[in-house]
PDB file of N, CA and C in Angstrom:
ATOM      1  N   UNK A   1      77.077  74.352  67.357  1.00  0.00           N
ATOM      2  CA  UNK A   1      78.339  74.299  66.695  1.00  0.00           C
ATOM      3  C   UNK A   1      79.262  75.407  67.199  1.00  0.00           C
ATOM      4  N   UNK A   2      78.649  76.572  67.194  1.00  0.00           N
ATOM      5  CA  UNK A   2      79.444  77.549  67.658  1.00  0.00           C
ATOM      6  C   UNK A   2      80.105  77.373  69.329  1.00  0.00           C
ATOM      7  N   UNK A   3      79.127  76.887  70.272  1.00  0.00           N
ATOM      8  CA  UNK A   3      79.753  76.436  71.470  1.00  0.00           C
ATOM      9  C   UNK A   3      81.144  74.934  71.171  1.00  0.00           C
ATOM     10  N   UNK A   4      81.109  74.282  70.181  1.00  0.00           N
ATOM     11  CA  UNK A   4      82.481  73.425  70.019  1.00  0.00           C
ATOM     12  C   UNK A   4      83.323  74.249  69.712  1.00  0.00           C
ATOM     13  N   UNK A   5      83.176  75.317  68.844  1.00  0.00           N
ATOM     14  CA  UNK A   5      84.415  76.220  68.178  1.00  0.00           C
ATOM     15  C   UNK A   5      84.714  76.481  69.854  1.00  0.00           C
ATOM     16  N   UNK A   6      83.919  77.060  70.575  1.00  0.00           N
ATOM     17  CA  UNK A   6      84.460  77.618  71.750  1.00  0.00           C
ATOM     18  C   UNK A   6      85.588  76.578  72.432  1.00  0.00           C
ATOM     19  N   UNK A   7      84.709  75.423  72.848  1.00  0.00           N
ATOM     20  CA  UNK A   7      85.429  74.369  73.733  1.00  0.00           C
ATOM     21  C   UNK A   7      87.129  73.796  73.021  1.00  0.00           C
ATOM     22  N   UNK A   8      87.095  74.225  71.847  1.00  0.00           N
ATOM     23  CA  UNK A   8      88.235  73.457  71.204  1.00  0.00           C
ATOM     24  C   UNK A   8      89.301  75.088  71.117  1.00  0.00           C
ATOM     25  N   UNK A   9      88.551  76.206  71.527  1.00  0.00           N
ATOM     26  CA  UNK A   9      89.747  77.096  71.647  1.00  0.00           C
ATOM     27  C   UNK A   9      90.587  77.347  72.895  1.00  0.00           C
ATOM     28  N   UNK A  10      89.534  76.600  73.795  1.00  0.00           N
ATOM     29  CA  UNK A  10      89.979  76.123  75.291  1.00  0.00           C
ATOM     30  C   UNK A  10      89.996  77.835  75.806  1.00  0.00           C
ATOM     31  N   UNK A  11      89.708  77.805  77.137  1.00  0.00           N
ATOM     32  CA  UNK A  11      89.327  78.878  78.093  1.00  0.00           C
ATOM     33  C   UNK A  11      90.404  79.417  78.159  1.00  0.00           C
ATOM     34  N   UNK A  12      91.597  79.552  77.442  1.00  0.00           N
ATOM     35  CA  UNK A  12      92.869  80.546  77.590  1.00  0.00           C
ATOM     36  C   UNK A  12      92.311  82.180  78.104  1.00  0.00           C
ATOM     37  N   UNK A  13      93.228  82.292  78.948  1.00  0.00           N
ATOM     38  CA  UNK A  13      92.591  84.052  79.232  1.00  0.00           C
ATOM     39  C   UNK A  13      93.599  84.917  78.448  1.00  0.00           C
ATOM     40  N   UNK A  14      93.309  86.129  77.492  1.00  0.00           N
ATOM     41  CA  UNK A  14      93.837  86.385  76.402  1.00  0.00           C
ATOM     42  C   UNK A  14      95.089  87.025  77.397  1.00  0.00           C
ATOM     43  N   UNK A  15      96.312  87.365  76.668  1.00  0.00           N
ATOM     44  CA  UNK A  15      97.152  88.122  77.297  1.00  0.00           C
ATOM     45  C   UNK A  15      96.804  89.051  77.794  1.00  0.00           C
ATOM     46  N   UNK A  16      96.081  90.143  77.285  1.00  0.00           N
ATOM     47  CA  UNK A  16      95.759  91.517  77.827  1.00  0.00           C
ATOM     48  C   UNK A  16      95.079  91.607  79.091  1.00  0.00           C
ATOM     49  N   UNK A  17      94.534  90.761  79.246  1.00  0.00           N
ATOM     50  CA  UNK A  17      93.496  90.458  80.394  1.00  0.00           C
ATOM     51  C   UNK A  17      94.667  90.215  81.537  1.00  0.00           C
ATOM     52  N   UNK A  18      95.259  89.388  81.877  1.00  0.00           N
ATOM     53  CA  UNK A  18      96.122  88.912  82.063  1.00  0.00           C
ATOM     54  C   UNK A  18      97.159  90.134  82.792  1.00  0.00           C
ATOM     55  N   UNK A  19      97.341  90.815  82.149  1.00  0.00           N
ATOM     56  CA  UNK A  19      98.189  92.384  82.157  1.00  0.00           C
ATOM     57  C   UNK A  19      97.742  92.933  82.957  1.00  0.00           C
ATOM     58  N   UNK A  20      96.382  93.237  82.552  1.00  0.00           N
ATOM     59  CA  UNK A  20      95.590  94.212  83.086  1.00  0.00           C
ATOM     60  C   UNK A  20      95.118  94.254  84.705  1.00  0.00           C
ATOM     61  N   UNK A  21      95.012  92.689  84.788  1.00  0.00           N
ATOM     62  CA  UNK A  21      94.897  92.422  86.259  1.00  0.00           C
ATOM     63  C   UNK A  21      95.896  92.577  87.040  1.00  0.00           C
ATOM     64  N   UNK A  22      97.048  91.979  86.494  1.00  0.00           N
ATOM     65  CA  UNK A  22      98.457  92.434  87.097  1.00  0.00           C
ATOM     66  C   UNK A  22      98.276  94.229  87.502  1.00  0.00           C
ATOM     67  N   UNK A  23      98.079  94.882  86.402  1.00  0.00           N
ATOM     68  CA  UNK A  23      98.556  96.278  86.758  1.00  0.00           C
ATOM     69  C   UNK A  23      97.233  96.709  87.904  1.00  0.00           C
ATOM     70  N   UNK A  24      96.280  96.001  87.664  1.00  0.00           N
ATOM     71  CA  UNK A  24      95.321  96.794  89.043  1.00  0.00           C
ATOM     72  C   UNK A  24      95.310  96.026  90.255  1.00  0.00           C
ATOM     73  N   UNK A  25      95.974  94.823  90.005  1.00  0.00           N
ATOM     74  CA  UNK A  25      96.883  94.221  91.242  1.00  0.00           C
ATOM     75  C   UNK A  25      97.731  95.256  92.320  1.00  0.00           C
ATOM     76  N   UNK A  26      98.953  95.555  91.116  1.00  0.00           N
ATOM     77  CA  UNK A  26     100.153  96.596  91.653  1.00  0.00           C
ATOM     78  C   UNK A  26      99.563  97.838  91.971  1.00  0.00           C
ATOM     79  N   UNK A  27      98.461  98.435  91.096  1.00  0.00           N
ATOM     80  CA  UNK A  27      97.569  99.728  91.326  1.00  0.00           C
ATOM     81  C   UNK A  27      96.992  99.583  92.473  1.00  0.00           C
ATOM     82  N   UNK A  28      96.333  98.521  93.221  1.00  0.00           N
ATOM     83  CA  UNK A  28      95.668  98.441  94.465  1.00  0.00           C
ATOM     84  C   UNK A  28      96.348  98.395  95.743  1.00  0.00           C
ATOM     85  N   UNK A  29      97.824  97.575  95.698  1.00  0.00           N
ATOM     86  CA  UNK A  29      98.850  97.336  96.428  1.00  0.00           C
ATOM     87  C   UNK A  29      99.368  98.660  96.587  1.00  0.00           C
ATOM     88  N   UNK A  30      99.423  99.389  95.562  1.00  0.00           N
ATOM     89  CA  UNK A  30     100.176 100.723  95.713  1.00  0.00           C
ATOM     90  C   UNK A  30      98.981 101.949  96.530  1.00  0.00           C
ATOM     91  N   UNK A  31      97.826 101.521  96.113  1.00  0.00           N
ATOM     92  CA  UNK A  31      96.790 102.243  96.490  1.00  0.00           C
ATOM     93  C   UNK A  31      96.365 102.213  98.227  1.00  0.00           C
ATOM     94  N   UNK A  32      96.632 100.875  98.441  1.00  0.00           N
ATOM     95  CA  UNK A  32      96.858 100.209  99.770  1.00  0.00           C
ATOM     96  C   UNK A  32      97.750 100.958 101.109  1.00  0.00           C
ATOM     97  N   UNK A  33      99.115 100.723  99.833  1.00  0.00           N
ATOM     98  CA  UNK A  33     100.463 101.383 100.745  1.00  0.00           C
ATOM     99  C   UNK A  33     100.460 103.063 100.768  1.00  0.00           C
ATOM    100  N   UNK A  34      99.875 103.500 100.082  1.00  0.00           N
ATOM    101  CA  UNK A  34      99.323 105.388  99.979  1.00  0.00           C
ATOM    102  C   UNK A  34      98.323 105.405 101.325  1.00  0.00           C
ATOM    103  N   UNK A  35      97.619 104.729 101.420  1.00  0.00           N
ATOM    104  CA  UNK A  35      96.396 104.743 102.263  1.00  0.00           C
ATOM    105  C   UNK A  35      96.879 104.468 104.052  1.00  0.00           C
ATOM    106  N   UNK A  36      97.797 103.167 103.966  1.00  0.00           N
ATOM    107  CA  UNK A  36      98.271 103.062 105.141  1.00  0.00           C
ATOM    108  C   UNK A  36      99.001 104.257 105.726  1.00  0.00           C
ATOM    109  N   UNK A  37     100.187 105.122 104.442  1.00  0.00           N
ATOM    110  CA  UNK A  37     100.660 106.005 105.125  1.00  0.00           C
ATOM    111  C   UNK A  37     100.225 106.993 105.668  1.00  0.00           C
ATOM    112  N   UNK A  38      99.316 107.394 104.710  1.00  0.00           N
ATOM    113  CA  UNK A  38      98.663 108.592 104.908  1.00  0.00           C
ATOM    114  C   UNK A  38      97.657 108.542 106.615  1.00  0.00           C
ATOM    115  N   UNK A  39      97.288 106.966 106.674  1.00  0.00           N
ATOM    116  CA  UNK A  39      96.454 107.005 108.089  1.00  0.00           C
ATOM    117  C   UNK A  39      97.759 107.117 109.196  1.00  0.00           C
ATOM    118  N   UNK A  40      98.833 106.413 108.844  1.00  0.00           N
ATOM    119  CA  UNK A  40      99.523 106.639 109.878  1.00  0.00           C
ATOM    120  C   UNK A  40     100.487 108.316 110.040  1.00  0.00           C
ATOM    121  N   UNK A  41     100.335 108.918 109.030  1.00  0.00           N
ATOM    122  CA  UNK A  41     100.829 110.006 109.406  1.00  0.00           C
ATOM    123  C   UNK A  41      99.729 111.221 109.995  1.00  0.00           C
ATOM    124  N   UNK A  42      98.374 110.584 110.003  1.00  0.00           N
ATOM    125  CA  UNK A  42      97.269 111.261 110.728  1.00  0.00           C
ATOM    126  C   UNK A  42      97.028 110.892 111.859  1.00  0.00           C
ATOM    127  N   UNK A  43      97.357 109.449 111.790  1.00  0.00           N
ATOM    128  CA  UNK A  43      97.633 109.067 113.477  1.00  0.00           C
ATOM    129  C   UNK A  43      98.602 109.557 114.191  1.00  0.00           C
ATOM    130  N   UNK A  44      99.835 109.876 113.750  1.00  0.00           N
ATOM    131  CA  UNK A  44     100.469 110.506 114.670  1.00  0.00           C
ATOM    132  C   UNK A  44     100.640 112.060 115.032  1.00  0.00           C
ATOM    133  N   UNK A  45      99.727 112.852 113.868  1.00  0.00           N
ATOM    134  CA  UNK A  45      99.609 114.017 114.206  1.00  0.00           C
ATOM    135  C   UNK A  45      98.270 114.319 115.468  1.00  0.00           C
ATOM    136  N   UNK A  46      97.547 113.349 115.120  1.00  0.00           N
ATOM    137  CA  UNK A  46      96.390 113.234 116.263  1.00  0.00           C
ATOM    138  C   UNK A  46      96.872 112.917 118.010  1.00  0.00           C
ATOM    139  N   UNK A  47      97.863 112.100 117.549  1.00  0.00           N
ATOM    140  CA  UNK A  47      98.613 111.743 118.836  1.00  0.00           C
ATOM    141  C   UNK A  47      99.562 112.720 119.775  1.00  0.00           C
ATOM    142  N   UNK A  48     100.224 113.286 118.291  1.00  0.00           N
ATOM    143  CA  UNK A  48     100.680 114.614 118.885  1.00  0.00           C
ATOM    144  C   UNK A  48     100.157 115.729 119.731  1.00  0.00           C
ATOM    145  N   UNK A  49      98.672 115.911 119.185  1.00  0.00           N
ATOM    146  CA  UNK A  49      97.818 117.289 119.220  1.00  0.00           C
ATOM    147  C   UNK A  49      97.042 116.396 120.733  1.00  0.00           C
ATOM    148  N   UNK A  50      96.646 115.224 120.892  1.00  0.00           N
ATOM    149  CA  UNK A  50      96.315 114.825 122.177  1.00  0.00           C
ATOM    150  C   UNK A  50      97.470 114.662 123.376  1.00  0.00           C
ATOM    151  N   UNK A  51      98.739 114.582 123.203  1.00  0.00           N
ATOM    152  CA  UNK A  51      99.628 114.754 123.943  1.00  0.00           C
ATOM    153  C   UNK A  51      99.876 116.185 124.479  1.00  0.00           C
ATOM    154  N   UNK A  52      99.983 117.071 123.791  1.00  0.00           N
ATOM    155  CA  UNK A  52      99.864 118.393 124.063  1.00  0.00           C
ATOM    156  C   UNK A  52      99.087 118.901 124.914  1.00  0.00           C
ATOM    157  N   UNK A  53      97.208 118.343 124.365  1.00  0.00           N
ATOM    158  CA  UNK A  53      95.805 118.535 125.466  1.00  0.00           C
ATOM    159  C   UNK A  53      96.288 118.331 126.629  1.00  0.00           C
ATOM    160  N   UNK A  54      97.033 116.743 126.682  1.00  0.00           N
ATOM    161  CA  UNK A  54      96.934 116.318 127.983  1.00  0.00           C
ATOM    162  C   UNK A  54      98.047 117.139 128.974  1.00  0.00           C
ATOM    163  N   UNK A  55      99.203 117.382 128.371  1.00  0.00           N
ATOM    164  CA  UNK A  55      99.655 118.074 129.171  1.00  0.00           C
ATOM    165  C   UNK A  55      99.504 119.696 129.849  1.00  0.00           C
ATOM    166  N   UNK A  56      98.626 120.287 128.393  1.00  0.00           N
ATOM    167  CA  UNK A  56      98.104 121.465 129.094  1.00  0.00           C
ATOM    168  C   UNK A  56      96.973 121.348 130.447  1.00  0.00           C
ATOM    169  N   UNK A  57      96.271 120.361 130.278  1.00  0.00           N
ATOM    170  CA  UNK A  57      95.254 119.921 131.305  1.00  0.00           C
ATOM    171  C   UNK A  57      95.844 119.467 132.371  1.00  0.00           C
ATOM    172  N   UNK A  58      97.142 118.948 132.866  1.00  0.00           N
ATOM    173  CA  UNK A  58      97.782 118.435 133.607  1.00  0.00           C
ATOM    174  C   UNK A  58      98.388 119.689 134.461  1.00  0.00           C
ATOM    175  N   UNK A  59      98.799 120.652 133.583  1.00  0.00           N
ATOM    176  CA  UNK A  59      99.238 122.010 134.080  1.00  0.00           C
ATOM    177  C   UNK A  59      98.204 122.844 134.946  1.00  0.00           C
ATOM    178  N   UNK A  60      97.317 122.550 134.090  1.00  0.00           N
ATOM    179  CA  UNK A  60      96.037 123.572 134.835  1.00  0.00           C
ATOM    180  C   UNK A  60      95.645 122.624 136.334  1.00  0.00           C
ATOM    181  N   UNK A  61      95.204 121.559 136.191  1.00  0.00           N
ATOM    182  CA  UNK A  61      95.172 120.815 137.504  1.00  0.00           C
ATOM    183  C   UNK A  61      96.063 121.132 138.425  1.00  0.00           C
ATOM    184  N   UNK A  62      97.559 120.915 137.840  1.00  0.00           N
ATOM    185  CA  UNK A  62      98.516 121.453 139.374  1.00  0.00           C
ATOM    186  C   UNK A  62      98.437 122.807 139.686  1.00  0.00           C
ATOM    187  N   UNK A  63      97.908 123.784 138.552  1.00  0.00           N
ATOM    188  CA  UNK A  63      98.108 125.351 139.093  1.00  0.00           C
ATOM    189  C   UNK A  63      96.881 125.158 140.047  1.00  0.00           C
ATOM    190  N   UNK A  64      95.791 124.537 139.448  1.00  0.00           N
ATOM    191  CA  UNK A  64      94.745 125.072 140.212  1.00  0.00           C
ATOM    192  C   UNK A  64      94.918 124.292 141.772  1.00  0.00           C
ATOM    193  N   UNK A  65      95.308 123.094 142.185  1.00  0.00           N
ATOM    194  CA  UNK A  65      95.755 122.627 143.249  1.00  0.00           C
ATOM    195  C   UNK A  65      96.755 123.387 144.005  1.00  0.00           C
ATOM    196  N   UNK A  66      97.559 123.832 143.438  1.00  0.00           N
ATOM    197  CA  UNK A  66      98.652 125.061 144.058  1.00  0.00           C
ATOM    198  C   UNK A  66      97.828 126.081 144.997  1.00  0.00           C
ATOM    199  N   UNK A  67      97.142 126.471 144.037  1.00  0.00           N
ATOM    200  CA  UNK A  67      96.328 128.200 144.055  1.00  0.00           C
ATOM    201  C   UNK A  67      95.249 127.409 145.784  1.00  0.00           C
ATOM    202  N   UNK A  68      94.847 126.126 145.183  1.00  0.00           N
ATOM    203  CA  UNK A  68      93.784 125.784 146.646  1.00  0.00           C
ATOM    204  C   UNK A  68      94.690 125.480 147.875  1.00  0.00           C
ATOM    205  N   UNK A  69      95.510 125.370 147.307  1.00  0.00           N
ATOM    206  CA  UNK A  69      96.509 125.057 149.068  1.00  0.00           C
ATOM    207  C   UNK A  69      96.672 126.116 149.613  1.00  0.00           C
ATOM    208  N   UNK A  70      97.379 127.268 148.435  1.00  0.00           N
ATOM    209  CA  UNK A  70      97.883 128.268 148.875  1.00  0.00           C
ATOM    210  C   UNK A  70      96.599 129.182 149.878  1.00  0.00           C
ATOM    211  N   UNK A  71      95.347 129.354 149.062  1.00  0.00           N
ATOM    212  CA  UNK A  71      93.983 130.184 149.343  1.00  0.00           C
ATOM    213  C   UNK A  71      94.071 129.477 150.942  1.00  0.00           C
ATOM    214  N   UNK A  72      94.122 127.946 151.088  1.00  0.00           N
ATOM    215  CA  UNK A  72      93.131 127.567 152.482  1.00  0.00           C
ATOM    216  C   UNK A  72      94.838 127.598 153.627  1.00  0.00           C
ATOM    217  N   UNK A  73      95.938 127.988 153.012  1.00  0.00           N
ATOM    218  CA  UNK A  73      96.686 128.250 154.394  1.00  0.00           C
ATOM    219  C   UNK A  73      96.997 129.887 154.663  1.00  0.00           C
ATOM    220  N   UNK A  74      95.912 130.827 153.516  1.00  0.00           N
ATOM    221  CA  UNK A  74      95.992 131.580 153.853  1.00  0.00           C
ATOM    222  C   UNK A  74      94.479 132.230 154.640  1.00  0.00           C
ATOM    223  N   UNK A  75      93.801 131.302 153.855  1.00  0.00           N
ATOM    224  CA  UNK A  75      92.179 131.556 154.908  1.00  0.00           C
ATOM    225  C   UNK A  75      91.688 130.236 155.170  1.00  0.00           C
ATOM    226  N   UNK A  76      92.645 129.673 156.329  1.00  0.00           N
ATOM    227  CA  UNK A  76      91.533 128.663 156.948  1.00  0.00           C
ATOM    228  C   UNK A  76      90.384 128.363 157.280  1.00  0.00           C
ATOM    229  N   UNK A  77      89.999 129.430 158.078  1.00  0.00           N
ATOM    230  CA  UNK A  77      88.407 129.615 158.218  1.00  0.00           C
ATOM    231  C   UNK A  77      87.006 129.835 157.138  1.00  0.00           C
ATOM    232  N   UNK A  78      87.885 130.566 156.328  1.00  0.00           N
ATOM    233  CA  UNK A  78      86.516 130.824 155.058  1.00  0.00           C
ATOM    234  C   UNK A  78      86.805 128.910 154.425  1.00  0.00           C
ATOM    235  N   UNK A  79      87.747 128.746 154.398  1.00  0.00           N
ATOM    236  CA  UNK A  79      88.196 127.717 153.502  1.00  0.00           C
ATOM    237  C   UNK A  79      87.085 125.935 154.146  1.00  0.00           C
ATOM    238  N   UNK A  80      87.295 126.269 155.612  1.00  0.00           N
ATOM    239  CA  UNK A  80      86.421 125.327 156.204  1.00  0.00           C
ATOM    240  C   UNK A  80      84.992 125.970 156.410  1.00  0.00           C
ATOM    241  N   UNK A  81      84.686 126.638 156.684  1.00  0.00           N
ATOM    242  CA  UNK A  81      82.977 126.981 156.122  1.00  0.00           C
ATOM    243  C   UNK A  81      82.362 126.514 155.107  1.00  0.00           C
ATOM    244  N   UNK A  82      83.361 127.181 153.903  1.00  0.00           N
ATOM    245  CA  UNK A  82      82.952 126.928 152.757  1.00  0.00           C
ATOM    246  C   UNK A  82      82.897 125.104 152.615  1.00  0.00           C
ATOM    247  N   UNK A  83      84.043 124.499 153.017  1.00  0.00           N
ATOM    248  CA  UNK A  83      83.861 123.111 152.671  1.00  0.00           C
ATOM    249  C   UNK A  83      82.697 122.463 153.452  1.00  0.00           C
ATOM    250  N   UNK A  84      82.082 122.796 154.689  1.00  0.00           N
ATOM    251  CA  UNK A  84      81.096 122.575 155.455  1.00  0.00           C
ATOM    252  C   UNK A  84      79.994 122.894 154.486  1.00  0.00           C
ATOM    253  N   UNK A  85      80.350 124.120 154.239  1.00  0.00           N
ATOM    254  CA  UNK A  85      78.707 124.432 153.155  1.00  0.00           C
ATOM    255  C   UNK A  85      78.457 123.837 152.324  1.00  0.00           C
ATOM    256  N   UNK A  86      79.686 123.641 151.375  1.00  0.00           N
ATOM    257  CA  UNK A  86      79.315 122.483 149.842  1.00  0.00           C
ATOM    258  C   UNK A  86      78.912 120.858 151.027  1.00  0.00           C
ATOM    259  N   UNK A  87      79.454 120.519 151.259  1.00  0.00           N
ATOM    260  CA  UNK A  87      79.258 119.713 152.179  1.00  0.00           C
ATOM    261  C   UNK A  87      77.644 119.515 152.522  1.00  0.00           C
ATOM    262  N   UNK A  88      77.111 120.105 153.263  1.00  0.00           N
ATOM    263  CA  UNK A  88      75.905 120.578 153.385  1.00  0.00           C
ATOM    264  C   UNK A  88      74.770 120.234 152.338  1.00  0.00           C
ATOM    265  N   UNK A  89      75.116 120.752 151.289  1.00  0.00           N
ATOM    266  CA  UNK A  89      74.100 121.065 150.096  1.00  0.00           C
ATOM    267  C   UNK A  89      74.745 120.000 149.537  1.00  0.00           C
ATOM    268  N   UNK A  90      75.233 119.376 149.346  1.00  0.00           N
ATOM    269  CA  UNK A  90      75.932 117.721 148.569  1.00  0.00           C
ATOM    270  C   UNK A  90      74.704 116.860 149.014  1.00  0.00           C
ATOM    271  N   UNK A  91      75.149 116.702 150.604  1.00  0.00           N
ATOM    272  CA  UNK A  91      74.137 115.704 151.647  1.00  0.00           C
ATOM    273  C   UNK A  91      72.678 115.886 151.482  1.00  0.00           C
ATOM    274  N   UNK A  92      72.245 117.469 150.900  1.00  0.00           N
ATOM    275  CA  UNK A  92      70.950 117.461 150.619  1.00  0.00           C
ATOM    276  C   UNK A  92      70.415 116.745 149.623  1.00  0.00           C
ATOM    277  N   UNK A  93      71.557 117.251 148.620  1.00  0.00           N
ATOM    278  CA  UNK A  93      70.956 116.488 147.072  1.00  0.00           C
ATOM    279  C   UNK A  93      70.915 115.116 146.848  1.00  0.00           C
ATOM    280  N   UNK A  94      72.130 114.612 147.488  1.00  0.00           N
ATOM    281  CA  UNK A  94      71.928 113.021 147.594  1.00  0.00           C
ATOM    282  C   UNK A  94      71.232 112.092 148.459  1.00  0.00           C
ATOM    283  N   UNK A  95      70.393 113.116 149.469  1.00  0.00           N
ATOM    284  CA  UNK A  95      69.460 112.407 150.649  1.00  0.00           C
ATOM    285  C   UNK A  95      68.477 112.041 149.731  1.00  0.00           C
ATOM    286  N   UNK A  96      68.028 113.108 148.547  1.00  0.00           N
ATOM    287  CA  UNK A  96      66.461 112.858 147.853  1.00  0.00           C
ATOM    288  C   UNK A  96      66.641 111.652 147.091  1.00  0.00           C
TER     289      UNK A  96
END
């Protein structure tokens, strides 16, 4: 009997319910749009701080390319020994 009382009050979902989902609807949407910003304003500080790396690393490559030109047109000879020698000991390690 008690399951007819049910069926004849029909499955209405009470108002509050109703509300409530709404507001953790908008609470999740809002929770959502907090979350996106926050990744994208970490993404671009990450992007920043790797742009920077790269260009300090870019700097050091050309100084240090500078500094090797400059060294082997001022000592040719040590400069070709030396490349003969690494040379040398390269061909060893990769013969084994």
């Amino acid at each position: 009997m008690a399951d007819e009382n049910q069926m004849d009050q029909g499955s209405a979902v009470p108002p509050q319910v109703g509300e409530k989902a709404k507001r953790g609807v908008t609470h999740a949407r809002k929770s959502a749009e907090d979350l996106r910003s926050a990744a994208g304003t970490m993404a671009n500080e990450y992007l920043g701080r790797a742009e920077e790396v790269w260009d300090g690393a870019l700097d050091r490559v050309r100084t240090f390319q500078d500094d090797s030109k400059q060294y082997v047109r001022e000592n040719p000879t040590k400069a070709v020994f030396t490349a003969l020698g690494v040379g040398f000991v390269l061909g060893l390690i990769f013969r084994r």
